[in-house]
Protein backbone atom coordinates (compact mmCIF):
# COMPACT_ATOMS: atom_id res chain seq x y z
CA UNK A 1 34.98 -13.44 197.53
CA UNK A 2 34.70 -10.15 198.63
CA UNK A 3 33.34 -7.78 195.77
CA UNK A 4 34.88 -4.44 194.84
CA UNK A 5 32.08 -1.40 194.71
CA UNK A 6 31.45 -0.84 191.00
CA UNK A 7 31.25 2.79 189.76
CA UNK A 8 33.93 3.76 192.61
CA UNK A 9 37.33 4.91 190.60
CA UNK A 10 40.16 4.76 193.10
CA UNK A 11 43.20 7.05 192.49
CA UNK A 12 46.38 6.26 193.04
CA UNK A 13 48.20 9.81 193.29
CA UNK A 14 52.22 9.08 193.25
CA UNK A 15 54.20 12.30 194.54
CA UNK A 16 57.74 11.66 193.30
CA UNK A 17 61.09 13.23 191.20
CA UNK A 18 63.38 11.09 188.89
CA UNK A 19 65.72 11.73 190.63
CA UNK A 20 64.76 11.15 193.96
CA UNK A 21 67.25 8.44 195.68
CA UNK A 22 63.89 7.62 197.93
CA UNK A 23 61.76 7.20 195.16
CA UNK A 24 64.59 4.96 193.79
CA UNK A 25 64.90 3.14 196.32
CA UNK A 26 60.84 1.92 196.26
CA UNK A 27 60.70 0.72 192.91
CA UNK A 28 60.61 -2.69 193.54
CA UNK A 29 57.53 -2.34 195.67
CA UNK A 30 56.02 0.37 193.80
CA UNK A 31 56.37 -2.12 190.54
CA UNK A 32 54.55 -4.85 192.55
CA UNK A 33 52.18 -3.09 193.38
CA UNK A 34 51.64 -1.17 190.20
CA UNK A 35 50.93 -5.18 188.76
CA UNK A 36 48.60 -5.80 191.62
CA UNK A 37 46.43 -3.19 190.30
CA UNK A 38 46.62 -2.97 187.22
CA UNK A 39 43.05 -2.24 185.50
CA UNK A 40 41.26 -1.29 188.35
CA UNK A 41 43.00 1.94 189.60
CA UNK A 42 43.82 5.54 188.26
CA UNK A 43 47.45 6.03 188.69
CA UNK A 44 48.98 9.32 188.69
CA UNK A 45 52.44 10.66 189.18
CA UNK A 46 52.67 14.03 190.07
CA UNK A 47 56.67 15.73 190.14
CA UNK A 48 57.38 17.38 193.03
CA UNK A 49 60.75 19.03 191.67
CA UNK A 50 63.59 17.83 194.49
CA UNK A 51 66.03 20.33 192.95
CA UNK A 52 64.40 23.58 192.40
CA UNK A 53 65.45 26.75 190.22
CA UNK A 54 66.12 29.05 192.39
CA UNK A 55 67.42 26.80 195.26
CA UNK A 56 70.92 28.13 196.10
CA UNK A 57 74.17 26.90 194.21
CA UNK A 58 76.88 25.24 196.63
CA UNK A 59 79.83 27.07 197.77
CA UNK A 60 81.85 24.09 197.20
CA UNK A 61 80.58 21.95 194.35
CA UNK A 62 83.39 19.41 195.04
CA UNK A 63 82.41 18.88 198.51
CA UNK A 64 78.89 19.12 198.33
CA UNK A 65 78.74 16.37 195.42
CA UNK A 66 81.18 14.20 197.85
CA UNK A 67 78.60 14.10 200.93
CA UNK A 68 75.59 14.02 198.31
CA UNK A 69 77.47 10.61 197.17
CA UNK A 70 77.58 9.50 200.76
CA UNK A 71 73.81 10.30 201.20
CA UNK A 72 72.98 8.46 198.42
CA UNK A 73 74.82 5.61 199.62
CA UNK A 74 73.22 5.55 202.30
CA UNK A 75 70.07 5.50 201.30
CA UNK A 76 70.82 2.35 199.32
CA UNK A 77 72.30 0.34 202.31
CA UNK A 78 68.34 0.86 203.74
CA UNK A 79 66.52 0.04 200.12
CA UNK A 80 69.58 -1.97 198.60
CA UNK A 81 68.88 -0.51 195.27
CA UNK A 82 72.35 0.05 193.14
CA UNK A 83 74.37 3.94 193.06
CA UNK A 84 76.49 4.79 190.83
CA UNK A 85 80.37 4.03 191.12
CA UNK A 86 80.54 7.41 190.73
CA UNK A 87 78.66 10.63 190.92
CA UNK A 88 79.72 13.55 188.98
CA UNK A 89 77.52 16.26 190.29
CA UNK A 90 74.52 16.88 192.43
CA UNK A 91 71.38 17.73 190.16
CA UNK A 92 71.28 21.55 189.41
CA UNK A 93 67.58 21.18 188.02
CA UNK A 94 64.62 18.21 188.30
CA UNK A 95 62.92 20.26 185.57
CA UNK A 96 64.66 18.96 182.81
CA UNK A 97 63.73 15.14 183.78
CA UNK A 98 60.26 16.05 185.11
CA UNK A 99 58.82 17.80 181.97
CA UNK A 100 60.61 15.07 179.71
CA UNK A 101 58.34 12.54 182.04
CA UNK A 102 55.56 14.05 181.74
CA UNK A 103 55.64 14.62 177.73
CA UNK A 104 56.61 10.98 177.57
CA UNK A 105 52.82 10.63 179.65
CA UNK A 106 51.29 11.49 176.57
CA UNK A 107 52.78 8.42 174.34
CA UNK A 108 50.98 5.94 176.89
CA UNK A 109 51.57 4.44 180.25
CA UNK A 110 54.09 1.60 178.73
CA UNK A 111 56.31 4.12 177.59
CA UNK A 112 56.18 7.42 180.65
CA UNK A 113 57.19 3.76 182.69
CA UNK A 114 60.29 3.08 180.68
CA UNK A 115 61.62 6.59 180.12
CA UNK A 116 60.88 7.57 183.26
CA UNK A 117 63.24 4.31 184.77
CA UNK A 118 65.91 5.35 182.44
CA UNK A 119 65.94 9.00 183.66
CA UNK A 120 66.11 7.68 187.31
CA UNK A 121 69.17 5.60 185.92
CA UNK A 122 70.57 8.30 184.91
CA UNK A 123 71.92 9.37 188.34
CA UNK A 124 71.83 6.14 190.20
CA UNK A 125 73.69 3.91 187.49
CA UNK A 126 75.58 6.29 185.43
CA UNK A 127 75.86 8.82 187.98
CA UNK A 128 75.48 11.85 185.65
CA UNK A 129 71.67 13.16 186.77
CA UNK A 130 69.40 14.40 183.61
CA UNK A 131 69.52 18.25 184.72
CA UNK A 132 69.58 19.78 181.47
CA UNK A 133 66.73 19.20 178.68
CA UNK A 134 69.69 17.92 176.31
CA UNK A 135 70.81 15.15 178.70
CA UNK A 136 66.92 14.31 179.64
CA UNK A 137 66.09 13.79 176.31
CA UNK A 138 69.10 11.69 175.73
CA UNK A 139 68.75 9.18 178.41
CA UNK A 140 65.23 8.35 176.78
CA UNK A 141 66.52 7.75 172.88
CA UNK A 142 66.20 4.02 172.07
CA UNK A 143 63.47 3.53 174.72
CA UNK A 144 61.48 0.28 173.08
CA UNK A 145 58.04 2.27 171.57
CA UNK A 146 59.50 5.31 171.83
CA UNK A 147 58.62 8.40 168.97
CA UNK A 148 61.79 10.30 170.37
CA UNK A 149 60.77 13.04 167.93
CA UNK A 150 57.87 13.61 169.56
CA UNK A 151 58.91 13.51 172.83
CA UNK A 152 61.57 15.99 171.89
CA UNK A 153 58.79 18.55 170.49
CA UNK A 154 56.39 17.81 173.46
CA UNK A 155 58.85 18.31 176.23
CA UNK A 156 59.39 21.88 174.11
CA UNK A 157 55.68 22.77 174.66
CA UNK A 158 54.14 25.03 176.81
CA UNK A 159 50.97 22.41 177.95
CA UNK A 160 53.45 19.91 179.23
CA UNK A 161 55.57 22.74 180.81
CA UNK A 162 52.43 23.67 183.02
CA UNK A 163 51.46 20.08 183.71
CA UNK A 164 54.38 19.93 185.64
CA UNK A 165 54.22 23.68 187.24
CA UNK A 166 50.41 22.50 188.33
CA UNK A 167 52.56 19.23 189.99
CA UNK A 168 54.54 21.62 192.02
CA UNK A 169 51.89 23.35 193.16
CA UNK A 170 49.83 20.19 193.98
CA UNK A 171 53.21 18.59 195.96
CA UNK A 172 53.02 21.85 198.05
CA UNK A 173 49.49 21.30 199.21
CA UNK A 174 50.09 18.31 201.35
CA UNK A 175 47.32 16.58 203.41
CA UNK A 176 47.23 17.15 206.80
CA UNK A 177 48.14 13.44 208.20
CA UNK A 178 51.40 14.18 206.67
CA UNK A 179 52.59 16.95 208.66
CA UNK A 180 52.97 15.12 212.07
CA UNK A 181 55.93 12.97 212.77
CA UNK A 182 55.25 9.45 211.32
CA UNK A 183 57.44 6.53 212.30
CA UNK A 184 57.91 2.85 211.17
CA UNK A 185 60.70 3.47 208.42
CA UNK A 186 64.24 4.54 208.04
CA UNK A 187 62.26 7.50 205.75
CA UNK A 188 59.15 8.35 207.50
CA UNK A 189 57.35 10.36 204.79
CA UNK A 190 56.63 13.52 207.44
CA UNK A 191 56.03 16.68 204.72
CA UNK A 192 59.15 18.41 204.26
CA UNK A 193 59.51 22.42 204.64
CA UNK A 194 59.96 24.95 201.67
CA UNK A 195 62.23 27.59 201.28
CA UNK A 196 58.70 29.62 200.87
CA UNK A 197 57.86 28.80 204.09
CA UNK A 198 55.18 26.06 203.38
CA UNK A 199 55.40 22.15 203.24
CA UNK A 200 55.76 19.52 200.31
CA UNK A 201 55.37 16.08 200.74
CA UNK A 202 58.02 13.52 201.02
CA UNK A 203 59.21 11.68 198.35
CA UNK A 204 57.49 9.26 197.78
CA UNK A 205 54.69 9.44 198.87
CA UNK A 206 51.21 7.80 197.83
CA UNK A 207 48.04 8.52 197.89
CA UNK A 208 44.93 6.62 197.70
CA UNK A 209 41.77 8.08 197.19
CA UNK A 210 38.30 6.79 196.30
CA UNK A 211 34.88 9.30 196.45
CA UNK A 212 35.27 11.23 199.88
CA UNK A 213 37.99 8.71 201.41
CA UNK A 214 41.90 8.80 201.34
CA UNK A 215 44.71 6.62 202.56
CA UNK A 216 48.35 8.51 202.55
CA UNK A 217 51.18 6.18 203.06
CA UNK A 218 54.48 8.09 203.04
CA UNK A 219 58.40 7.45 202.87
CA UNK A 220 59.64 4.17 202.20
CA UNK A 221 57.50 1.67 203.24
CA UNK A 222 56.92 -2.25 202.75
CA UNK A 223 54.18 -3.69 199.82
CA UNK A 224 52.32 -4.86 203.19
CA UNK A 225 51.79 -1.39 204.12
CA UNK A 226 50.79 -0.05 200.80
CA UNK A 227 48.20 -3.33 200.52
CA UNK A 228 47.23 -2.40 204.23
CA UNK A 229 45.66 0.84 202.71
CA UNK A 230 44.69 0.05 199.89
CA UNK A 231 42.38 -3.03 201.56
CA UNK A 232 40.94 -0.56 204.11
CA UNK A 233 40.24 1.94 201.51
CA UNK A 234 38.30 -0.83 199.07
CA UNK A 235 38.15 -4.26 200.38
CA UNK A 236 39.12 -6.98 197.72
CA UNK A 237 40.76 -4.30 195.16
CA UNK A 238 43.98 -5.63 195.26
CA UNK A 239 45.18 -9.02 193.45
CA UNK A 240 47.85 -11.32 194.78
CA UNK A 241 51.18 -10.67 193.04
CA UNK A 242 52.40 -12.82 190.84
CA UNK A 243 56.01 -13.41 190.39
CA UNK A 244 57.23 -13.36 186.62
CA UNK A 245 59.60 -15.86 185.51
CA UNK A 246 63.00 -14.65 184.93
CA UNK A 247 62.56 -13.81 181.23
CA UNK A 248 59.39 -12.52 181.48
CA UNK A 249 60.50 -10.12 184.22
CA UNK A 250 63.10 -8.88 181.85
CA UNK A 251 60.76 -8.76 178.97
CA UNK A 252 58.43 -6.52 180.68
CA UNK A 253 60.51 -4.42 182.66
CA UNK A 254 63.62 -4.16 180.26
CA UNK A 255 65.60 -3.15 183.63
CA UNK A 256 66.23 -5.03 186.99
CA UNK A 257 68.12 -4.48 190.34
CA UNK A 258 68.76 -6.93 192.67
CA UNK A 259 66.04 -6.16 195.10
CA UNK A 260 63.49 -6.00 191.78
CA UNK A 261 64.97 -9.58 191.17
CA UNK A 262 63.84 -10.90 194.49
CA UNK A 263 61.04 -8.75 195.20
CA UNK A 264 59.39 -9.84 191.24
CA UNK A 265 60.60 -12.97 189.91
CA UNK A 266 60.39 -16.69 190.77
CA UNK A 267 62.95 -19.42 189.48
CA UNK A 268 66.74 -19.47 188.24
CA UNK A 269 68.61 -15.99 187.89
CA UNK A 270 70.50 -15.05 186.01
CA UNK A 271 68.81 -15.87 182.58
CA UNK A 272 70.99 -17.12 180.10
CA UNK A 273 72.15 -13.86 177.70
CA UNK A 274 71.00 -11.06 180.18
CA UNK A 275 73.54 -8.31 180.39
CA UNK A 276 74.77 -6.98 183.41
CA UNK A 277 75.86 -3.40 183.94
CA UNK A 278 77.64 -3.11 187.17
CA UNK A 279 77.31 0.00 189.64
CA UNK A 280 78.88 1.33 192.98
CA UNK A 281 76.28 -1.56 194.97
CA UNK A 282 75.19 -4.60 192.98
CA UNK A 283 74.45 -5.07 189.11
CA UNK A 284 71.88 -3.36 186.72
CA UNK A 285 70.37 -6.61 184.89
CA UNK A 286 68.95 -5.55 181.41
CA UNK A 287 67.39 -7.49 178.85
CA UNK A 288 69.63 -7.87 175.58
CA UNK A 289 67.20 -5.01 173.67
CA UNK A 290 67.49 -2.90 175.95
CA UNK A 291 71.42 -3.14 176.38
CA UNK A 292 71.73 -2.46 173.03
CA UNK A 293 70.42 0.52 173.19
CA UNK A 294 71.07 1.79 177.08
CA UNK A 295 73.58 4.64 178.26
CA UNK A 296 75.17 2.05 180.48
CA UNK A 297 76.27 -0.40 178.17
CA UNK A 298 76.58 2.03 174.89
CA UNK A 299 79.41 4.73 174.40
CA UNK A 300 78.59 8.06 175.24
């Protein structure tokens, strides 16, 4: 067996945006591989902030929300992960979710992982984006673990606030193997201009790192391409996935699509009492705790 270098800490840097119908789109893979390696890398999410402050408002609200829909739907015919029946409005702000990400960083990995799947829901299930600090902060109360109280004064603080301003900053330095035109992928990953005249990277995009020595894999992209660079990078880090049996995938994850269902489970589906939350492509499967408890099965 091929052994991994000891005293080599390999970063995983994840460049993403709750609500990013991209970044969406790869969580099946990203959770797979996530499991693959967990204890032996560094991972670290950096928000890129999709919709900016001062981007411009749409003439037509209305109309722009209407072909935002249809983007979004397409998107999911590529990645088959679920939109929402219907989508009220196109995000004014990713601040709101980003800094109520990162606060919920501080409360342990467990946690950032489940609030930051529920703001992503947000949009893509209920189809009402968390663009305002109120609504973030909402879509997180009831997550399993959660000190919402906390979160609420930590998202309010000016640490977190320029955690995520650094994030910005670091999404608008992008390496230079991501500026060409990459193919492979109905979402390539090539860095994406700013209205300040620079370049951001795609969303997603990750990047491995370990000493002097990087691997950038951007866009959408299979788990066999992610493993690809991750093997070149450090030969032997990665473990074989293992596929959870339906209630185990549900007890972890809380949260399921259709593609998550394939992509991480093994055996019978659906378990017997999962709830189902239906959306504009395919079901939301949630365990019973966190039904009880999520925006799409709760009054609002």
């Amino acid at each position: 067996m091929t052994q991994v270098p000891e005293l080599r800490t390999v970063e995983v840097v994840e460049y993403t945006d709750p609500l990013c119908p991209w970044a969406w789109g790869s969580e099946p893979v990203f959770r797979r591989l996530r499991a693959a390696l967990a204890g032996r890398v560094h991972w670290r999410r950096v928000y890129c902030i999709l919709f900016d402050h001062d981007d411009d408002p749409p003439p037509d609200p209305a109309a722009e929300t209407a072909w935002y829909a249809d983007y979004v739907a397409e998107i999911s015919g590529h990645t088959g992960a679920p939109h929402a029946v219907r989508l009220q409005r196109v995000a004014e702000s990713s601040w709101p979710s980003s800094v109520v990400a990162k606060a919920a960083e501080l409360q342990g990995n467990a946690v950032a992982e489940r609030v930051l799947r529920r703001l992503r829901e947000t949009v893509f299930v209920l189809g009402e984006p968390a663009d305002t600090t109120a609504l973030a902060l909402s879509a997180a109360r009831g997550t399993p673990g959660l000190d919402w109280e906390r979160l609420s004064h930590e998202a309010a603080s000016a640490g977190v606030l320029e955690e995520v301003r650094a994030d910005r900053a670091e999404a608008r330095r992008p390496v230079a193997e991501v500026l060409s035109g990459l193919g492979g992928s109905p979402h390539p990953g090539t860095a994406k201009e700013t209205a300040e005249g620079g370049y951001r990277y795609a969303l997603p995009t990750l990047l491995f790192r370990v000493a002097s020595e990087r691997r950038t894999v951007p866009g959408w992209r299979s788990f066999e391409e992610y493993a690809a660079a991750v093997e070149e990078l450090c030969p032997g880090l990665l473990s074989a996935p293992v596929a959870l049996s339906a209630g185990a995938a549900l007890e972890r994850y809380g949260s399921l699509t259709d593609p998550e269902v394939r992509l991480l489970t093994q055996g019978p589906w659906p378990p017997q009492h999962v709830v189902r939350a239906e959306t504009g492509n395919g079901p939301l499967w949630l365990h019973p705790r966190e039904a009880a408890v999520h925006p799409a099965t709760t009054p609002r």
